[in-house]
Protein backbone atom coordinates (compact mmCIF):
# COMPACT_ATOMS: atom_id res chain seq x y z
CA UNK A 1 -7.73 17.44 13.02
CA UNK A 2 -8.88 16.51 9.85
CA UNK A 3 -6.79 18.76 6.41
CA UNK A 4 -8.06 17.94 3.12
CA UNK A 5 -7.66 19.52 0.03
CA UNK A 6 -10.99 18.51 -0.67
CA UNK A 7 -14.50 20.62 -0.86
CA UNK A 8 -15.84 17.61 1.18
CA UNK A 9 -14.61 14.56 3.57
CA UNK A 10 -15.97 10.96 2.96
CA UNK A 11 -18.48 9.37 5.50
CA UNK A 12 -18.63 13.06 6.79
CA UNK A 13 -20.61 15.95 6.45
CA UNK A 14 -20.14 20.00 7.42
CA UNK A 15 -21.85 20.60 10.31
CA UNK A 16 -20.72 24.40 10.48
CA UNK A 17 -18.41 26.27 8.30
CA UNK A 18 -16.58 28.84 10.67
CA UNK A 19 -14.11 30.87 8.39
CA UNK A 20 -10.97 31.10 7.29
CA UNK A 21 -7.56 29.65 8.88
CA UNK A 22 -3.99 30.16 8.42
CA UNK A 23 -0.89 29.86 9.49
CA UNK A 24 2.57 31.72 8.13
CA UNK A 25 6.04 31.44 8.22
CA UNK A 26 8.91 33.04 6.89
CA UNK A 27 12.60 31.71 6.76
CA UNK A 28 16.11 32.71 5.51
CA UNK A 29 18.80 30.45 4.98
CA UNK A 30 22.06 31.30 6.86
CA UNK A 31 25.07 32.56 5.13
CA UNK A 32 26.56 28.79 5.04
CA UNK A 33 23.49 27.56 3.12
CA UNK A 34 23.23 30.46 1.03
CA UNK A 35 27.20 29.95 -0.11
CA UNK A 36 26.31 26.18 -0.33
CA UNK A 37 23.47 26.54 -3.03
CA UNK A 38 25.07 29.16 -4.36
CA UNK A 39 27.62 27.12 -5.47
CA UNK A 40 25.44 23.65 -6.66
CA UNK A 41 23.30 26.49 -8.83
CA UNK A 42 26.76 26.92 -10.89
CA UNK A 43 26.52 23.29 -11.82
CA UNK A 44 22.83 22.66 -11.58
CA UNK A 45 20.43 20.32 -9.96
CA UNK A 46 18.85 20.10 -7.13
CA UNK A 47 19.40 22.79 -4.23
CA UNK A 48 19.22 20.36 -1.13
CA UNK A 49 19.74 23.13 1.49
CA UNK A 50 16.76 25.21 -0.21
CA UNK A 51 14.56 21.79 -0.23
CA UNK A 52 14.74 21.04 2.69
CA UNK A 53 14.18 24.46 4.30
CA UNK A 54 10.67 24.55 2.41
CA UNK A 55 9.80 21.61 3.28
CA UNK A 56 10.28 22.26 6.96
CA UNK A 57 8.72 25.91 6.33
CA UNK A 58 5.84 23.82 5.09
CA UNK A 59 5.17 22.04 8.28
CA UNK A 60 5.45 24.89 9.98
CA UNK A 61 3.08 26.70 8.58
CA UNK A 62 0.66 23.62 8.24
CA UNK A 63 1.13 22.94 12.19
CA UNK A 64 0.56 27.03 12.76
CA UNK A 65 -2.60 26.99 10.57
CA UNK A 66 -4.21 23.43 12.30
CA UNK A 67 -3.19 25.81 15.44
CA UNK A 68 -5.56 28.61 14.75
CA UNK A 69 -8.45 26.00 13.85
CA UNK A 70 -8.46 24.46 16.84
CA UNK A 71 -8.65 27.41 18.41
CA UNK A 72 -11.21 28.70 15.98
CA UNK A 73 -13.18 25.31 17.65
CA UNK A 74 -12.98 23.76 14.05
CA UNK A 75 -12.31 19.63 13.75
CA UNK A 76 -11.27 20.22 10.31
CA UNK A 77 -9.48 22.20 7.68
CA UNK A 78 -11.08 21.98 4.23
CA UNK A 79 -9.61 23.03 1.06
CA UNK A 80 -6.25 23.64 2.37
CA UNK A 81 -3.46 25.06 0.16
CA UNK A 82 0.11 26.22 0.49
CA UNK A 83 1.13 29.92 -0.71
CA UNK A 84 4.93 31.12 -0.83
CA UNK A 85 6.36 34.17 -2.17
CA UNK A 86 9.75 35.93 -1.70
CA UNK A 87 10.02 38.53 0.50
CA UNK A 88 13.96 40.41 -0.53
CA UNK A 89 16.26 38.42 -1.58
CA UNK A 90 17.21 36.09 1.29
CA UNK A 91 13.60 34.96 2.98
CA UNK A 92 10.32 33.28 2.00
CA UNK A 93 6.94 33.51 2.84
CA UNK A 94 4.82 30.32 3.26
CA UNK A 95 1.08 30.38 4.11
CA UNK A 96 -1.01 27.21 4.83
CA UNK A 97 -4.87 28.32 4.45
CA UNK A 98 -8.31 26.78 4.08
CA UNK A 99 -11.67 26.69 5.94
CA UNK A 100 -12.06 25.87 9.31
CA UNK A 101 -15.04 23.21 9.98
CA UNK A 102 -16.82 21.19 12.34
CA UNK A 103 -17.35 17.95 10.64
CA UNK A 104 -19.65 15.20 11.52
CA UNK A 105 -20.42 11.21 10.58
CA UNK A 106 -22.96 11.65 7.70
């Protein structure tokens, strides 16, 4: 599966547009990591525990969103982004989107 951020792929051209993808997660750190960062945040810097929760979050939602293209029968993801907001005060909400194509050698 081809993601780009791109409108268009090199050497390749859209056969078929089929619509739009996604794929969503949402995560809450445990108690431990939420006493953890709270206490970095009093002396600032970077909030490892929070880092690396979005970035796994991330890849979750990118592998959930190549997922539902492949089922959509795409070969491709064009002009993927990422999305997050904060849903209360202990979760977030990250979306992978973009359009699901069949690409072919141009």
């Amino acid at each position: 599966m081809i993601v780009v951020t791109t409108e268009n792929v090199a050497g390749q051209r859209v056969r078929t547009t089929i619509g739009q993808c996604f794929g969503v997660v949402v995560r809450s750190r445990g108690i431990g990591g939420n006493i953890a960062a709270g206490l970095r945040s009093i002396v600032g810097g970077e909030i490892v525990e929070y880092t690396t929760m979005l970035e796994e979050a991330r890849r979750h939602a990118l592998d959930r969103m190549v997922a539902n293209a492949t089922e959509m029968g795409a070969n491709a993801v064009l002009m993927m982004r990422f999305d997050s907001s904060e849903i209360g005060q202990t979760m977030s909400e990250i979306v992978a989107y973009g359009t699901a194509a069949v690409l072919e050698p141009a």
